[in-house]
Protein backbone atom coordinates (compact mmCIF):
# COMPACT_ATOMS: atom_id res chain seq x y z
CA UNK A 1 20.78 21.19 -16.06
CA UNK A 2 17.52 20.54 -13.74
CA UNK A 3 16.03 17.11 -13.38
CA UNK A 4 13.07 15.65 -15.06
CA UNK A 5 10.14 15.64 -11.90
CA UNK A 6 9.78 12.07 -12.34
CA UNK A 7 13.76 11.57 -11.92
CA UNK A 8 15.86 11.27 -8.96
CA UNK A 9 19.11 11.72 -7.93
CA UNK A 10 19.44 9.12 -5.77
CA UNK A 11 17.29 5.79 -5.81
CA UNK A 12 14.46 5.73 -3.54
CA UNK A 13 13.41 3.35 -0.84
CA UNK A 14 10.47 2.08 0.56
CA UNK A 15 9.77 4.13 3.58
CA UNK A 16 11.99 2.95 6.59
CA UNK A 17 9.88 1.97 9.98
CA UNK A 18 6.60 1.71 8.33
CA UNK A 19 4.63 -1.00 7.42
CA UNK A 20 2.72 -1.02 4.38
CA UNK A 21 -1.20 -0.80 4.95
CA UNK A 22 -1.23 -3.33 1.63
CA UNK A 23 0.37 -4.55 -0.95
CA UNK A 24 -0.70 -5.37 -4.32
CA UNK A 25 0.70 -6.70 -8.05
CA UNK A 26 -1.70 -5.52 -10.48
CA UNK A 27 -2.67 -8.01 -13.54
CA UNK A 28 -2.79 -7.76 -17.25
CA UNK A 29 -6.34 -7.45 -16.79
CA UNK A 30 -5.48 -4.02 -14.99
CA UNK A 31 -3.73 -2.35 -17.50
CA UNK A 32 -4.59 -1.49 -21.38
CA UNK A 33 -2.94 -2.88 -24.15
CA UNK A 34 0.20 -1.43 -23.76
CA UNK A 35 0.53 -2.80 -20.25
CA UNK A 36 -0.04 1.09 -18.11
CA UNK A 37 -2.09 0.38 -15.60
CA UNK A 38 -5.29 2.23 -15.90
CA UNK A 39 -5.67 5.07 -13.17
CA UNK A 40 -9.48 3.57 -11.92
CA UNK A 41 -7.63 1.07 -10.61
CA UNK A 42 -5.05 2.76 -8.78
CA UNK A 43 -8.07 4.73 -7.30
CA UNK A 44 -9.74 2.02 -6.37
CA UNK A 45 -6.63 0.55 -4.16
CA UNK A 46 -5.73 3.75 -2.64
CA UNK A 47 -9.75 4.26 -1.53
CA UNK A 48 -9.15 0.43 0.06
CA UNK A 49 -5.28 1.47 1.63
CA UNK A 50 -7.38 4.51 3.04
CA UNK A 51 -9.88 3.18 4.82
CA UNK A 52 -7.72 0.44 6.54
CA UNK A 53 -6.64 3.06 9.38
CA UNK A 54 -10.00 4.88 9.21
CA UNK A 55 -12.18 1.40 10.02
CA UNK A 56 -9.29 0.64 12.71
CA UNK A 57 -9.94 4.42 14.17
CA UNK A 58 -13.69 4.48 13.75
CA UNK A 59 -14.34 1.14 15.02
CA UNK A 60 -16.11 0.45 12.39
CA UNK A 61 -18.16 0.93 9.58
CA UNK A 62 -16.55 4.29 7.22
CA UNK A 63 -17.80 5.39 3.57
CA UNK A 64 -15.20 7.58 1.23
CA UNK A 65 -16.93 11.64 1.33
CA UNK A 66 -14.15 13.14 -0.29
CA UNK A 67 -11.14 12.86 -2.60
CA UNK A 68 -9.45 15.85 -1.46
CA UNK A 69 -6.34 15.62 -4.00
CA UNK A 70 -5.09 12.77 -6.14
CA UNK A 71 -1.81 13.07 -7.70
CA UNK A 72 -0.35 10.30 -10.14
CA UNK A 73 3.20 10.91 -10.41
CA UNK A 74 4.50 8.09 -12.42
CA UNK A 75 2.67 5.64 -14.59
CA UNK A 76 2.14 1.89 -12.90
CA UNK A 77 3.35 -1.14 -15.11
CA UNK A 78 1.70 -4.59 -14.93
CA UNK A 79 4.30 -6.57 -12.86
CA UNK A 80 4.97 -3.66 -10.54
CA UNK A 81 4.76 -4.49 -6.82
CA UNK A 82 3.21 -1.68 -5.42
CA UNK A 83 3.21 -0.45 -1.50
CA UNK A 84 0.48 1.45 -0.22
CA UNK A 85 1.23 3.48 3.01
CA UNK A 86 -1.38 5.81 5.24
CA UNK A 87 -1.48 7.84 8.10
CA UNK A 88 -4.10 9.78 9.37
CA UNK A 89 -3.45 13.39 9.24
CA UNK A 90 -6.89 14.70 11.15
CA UNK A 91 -9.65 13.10 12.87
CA UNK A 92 -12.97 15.42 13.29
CA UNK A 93 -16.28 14.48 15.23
CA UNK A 94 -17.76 11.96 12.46
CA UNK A 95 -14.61 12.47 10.03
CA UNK A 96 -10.94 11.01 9.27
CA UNK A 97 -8.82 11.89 7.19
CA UNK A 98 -6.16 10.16 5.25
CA UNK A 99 -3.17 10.51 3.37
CA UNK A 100 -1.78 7.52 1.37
CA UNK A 101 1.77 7.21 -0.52
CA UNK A 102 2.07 4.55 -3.10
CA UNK A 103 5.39 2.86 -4.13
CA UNK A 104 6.28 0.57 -7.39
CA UNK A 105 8.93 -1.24 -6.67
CA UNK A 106 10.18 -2.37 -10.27
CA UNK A 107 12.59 -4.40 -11.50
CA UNK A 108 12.45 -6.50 -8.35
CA UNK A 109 16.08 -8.00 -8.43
CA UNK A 110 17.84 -4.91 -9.10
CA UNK A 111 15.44 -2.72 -6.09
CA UNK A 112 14.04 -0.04 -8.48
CA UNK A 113 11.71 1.86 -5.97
CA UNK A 114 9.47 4.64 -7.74
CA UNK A 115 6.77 6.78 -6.07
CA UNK A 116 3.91 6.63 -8.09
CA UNK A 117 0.45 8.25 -6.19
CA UNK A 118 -0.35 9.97 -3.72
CA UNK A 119 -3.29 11.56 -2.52
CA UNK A 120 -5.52 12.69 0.43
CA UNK A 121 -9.18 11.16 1.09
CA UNK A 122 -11.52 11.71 3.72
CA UNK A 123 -13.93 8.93 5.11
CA UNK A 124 -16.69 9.24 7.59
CA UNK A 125 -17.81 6.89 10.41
CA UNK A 126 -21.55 5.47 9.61
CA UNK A 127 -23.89 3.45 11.93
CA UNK A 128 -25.58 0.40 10.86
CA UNK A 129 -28.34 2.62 9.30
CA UNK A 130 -25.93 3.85 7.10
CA UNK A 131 -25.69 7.55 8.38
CA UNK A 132 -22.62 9.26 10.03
CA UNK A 133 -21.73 8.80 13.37
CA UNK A 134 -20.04 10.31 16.28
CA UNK A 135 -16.15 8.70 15.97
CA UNK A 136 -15.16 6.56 19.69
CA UNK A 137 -13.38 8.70 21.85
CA UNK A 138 -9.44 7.54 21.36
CA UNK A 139 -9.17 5.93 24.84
CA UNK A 140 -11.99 3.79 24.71
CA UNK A 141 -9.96 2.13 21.67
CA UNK A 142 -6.60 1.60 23.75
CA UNK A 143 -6.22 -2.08 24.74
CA UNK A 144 -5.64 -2.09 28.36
CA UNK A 145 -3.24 -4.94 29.94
């Protein structure tokens, strides 16, 4: 007998030795009447989770160019505390891109954890006029002691 894709065999854990980028509880107002939280939303949070480590690499100012792949694997409930983690997984000459992880944890006192998104988004660096930008060479964003 195979497994249901949404199923596990054994329960799942926030990821160990990473921090989450943020964390949110979405609202009633988030969800439809049946209390599923609408997918916009979602969206919207993963685009802010994103661009945490891009701002922190650019230095600065980015703007979302791309959703390369967005994959909702299980629905969000109203009352679910969700976990948004990202790494970047390339960084071009004006370009960074991101890939963010999103964890329900459900059912707080009995530690249901539940993947629920995950997806890949690319941001670019922009100047104050708006247009993209070469990113800061790495070193010149080390803090020295």
């Amino acid at each position: 007998m195979t497994q249901p894709e949404n199923q596990t065999l054994s329960p799942l854990r926030l990821p160990e030795g990473k921090m989450p980028v943020l964390r949110m509880m979405p609202s009633p107002a988030d969800a439809n009447v049946y209390g599923d939280v609408f997918g916009g939303w979602i969206m919207a949070q993963v685009d802010v989770a994103g661009s945490l480590p891009a701002v922190r690499r650019a230095n600065g100012r980015v703007a979302t160019i791309a959703v390369n792949s967005f994959l909702f694997k299980n629905p969000v409930f109203v009352g679910d505390l969700l976990s948004f983690y990202a790494d970047i997984v390339k960084v071009g000459n004006t370009s960074i891109t991101v890939y963010v992880e999103v964890y329900a944890e459900r059912n707080r006192l009995q530690t249901n954890v539940v993947k629920v998104t995950e997806a890949t988004l690319t941001y670019v660096a922009t100047g104050p006029d708006r247009k993209p930008r070469q990113l800061p060479p790495l070193e010149s964003l080390l803090i020295e002691p």
